[in-house]
C-alpha atoms as a PDB file:
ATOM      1  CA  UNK A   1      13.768  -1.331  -9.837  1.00  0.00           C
ATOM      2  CA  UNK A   2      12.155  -4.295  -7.836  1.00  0.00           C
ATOM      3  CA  UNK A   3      14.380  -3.027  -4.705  1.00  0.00           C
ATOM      4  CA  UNK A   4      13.158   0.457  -5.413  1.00  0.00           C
ATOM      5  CA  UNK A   5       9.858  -0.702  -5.036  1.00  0.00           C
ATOM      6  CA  UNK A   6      10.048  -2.905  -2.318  1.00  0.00           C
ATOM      7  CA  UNK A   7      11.375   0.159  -0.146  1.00  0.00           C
ATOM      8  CA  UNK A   8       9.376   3.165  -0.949  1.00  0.00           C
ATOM      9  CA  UNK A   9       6.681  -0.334   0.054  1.00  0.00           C
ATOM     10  CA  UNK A  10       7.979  -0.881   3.361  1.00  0.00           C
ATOM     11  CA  UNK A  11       8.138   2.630   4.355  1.00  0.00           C
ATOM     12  CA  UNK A  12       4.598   3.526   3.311  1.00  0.00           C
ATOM     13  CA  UNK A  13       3.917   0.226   5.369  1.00  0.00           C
ATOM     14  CA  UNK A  14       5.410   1.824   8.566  1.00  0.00           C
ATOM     15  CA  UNK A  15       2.775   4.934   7.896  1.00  0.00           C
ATOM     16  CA  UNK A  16       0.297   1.931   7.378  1.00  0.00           C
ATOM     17  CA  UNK A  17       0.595   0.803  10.519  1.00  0.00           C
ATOM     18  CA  UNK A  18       0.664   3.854  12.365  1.00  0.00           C
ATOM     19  CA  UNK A  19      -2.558   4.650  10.677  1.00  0.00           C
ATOM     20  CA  UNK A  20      -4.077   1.523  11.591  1.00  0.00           C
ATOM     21  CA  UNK A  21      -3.186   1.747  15.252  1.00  0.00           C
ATOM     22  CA  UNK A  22      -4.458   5.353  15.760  1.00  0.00           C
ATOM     23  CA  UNK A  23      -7.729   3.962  14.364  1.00  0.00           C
ATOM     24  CA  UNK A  24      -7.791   1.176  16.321  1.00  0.00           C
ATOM     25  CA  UNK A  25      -7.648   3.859  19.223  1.00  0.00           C
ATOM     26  CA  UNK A  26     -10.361   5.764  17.943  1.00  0.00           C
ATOM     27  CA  UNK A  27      -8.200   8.922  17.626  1.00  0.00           C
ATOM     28  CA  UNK A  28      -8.178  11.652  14.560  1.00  0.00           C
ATOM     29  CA  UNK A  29      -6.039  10.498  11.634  1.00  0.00           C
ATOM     30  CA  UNK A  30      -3.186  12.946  10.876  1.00  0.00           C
ATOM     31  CA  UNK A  31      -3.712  14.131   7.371  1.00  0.00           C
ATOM     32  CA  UNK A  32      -0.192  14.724   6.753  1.00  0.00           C
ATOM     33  CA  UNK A  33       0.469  10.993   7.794  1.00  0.00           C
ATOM     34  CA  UNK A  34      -2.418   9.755   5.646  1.00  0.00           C
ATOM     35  CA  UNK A  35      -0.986  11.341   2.717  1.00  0.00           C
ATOM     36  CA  UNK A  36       2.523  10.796   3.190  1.00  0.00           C
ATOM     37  CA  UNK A  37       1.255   6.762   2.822  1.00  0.00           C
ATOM     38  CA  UNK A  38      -0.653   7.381  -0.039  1.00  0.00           C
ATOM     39  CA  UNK A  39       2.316   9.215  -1.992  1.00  0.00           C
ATOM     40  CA  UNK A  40       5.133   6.541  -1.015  1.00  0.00           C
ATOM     41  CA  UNK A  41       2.981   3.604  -1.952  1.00  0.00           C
ATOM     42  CA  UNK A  42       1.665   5.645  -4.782  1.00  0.00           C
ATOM     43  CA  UNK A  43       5.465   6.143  -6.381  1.00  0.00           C
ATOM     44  CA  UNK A  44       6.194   2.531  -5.299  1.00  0.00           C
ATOM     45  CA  UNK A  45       3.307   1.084  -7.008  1.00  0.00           C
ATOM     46  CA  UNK A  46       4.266   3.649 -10.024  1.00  0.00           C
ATOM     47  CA  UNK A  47       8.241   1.932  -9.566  1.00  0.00           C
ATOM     48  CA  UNK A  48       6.671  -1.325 -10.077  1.00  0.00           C
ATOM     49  CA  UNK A  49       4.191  -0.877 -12.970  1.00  0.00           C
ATOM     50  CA  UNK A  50       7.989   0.347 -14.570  1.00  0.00           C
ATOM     51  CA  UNK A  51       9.288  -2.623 -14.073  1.00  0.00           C
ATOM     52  CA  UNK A  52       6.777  -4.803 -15.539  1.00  0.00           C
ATOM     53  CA  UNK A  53       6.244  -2.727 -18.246  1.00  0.00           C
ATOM     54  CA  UNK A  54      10.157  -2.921 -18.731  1.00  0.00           C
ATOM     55  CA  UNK A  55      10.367  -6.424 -19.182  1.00  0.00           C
ATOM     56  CA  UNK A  56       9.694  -8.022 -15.629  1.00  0.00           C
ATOM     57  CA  UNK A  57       7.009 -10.658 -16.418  1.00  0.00           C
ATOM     58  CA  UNK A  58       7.554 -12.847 -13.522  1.00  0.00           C
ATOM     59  CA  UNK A  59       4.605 -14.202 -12.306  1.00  0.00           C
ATOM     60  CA  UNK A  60       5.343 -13.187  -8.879  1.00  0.00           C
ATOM     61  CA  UNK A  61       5.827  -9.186  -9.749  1.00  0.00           C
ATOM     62  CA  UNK A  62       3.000  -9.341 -11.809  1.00  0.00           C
ATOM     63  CA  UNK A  63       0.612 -10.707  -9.225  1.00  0.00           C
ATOM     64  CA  UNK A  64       2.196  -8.329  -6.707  1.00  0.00           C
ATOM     65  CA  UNK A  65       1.323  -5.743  -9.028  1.00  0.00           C
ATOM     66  CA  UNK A  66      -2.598  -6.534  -9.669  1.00  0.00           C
ATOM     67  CA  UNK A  67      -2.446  -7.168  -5.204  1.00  0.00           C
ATOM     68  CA  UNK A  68      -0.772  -3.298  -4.879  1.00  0.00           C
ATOM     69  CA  UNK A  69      -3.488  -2.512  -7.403  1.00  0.00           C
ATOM     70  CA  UNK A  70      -6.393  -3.330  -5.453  1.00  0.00           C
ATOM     71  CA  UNK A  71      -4.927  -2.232  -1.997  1.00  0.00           C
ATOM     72  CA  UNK A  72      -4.323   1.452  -3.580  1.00  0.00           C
ATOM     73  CA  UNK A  73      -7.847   0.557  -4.499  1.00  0.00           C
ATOM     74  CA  UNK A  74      -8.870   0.260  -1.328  1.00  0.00           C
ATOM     75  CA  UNK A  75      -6.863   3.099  -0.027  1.00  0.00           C
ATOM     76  CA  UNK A  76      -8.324   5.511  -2.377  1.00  0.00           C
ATOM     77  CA  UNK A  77     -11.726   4.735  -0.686  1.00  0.00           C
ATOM     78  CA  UNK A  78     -10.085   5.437   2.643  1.00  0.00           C
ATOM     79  CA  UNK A  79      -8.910   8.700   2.196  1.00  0.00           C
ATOM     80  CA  UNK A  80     -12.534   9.639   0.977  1.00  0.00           C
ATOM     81  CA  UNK A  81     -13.633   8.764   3.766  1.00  0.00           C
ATOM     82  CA  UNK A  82     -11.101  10.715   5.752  1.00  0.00           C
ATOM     83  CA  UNK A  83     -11.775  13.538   3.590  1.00  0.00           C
ATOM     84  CA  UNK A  84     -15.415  13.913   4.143  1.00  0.00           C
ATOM     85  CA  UNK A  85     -14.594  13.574   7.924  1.00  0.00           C
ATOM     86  CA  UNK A  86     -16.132  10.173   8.583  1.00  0.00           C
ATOM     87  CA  UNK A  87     -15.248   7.065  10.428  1.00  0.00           C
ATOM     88  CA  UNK A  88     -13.096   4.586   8.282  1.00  0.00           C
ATOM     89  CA  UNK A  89     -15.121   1.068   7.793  1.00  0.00           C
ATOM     90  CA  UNK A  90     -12.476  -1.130  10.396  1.00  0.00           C
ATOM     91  CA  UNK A  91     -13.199  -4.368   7.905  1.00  0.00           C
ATOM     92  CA  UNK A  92     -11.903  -1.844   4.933  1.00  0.00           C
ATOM     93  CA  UNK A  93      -8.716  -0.943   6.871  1.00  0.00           C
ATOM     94  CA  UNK A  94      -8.030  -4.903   7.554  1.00  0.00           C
ATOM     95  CA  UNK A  95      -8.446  -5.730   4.051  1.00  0.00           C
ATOM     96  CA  UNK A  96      -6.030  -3.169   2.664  1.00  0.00           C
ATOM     97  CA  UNK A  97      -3.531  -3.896   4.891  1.00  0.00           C
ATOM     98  CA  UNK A  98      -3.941  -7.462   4.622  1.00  0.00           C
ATOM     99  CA  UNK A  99      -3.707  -7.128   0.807  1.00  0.00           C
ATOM    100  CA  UNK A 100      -0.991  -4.923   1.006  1.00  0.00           C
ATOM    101  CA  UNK A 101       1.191  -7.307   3.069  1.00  0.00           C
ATOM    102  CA  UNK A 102       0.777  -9.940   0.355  1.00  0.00           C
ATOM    103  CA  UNK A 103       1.719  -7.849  -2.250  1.00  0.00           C
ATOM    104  CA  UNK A 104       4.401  -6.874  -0.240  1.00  0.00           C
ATOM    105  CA  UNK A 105       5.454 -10.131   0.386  1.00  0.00           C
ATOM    106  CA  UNK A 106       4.954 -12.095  -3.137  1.00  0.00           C
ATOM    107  CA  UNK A 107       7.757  -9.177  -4.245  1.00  0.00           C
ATOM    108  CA  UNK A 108      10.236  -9.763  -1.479  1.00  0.00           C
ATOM    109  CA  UNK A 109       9.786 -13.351  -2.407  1.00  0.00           C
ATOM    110  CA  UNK A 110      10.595 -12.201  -5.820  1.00  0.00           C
ATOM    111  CA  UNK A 111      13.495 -10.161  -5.199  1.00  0.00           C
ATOM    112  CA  UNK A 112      15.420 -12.463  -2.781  1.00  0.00           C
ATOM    113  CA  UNK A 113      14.948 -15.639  -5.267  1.00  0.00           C
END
């Protein structure tokens, strides 16, 4: 399940990035890209809740969990603002990411151990 999880992660990730740099650049966000992101790291973040509520009380999946919590979090107040057509806060995008990525990592960490 972790694996699972970790991948349907990574790919929303590569979306993540994209997203990111075409901010960066000050160009329109493609909405199709924006929620393709949201629905991969939405059914990874549903892949992992599974898990834990399955049994998997490491530590390390269980803070991964409460990180992916608060970056979907964070996300969700992204995509309202790309919904009502304004600029995304560029301190807003960092922090998701950057929570994101440790999330991302604490369950790699988790799954290769």
């Amino acid at each position: 399940m972790l694996t699972i999880a970790a991948v349907l992660f990574a790919v929303a990730a590569l979306g993540g990035i994209t997203l990111a740099t075409v901010h960066l650049r000050h160009r329109g966000l493609p909405m199709a890209l924006a929620l393709g992101h949201g629905l991969l790291a939405a059914a990874g973040l549903v892949v992992l809740i599974v898990a834990v509520v399955g049994g998997s009380t490491e530590r390390l999946v269980i803070a991964s969990l409460g990180l992916f919590v608060v970056a979907a979090l964070g996300g969700f107040a992204l995509f309202s603002f790309h919904l009502r057509r304004q600029p995304l806060p560029t301190p807003v995008v960092f922090i998701h990411g950057l929570v994101a990525v440790v999330a991302f990592v604490l369950l790699l960490v988790k799954i290769v151990k």
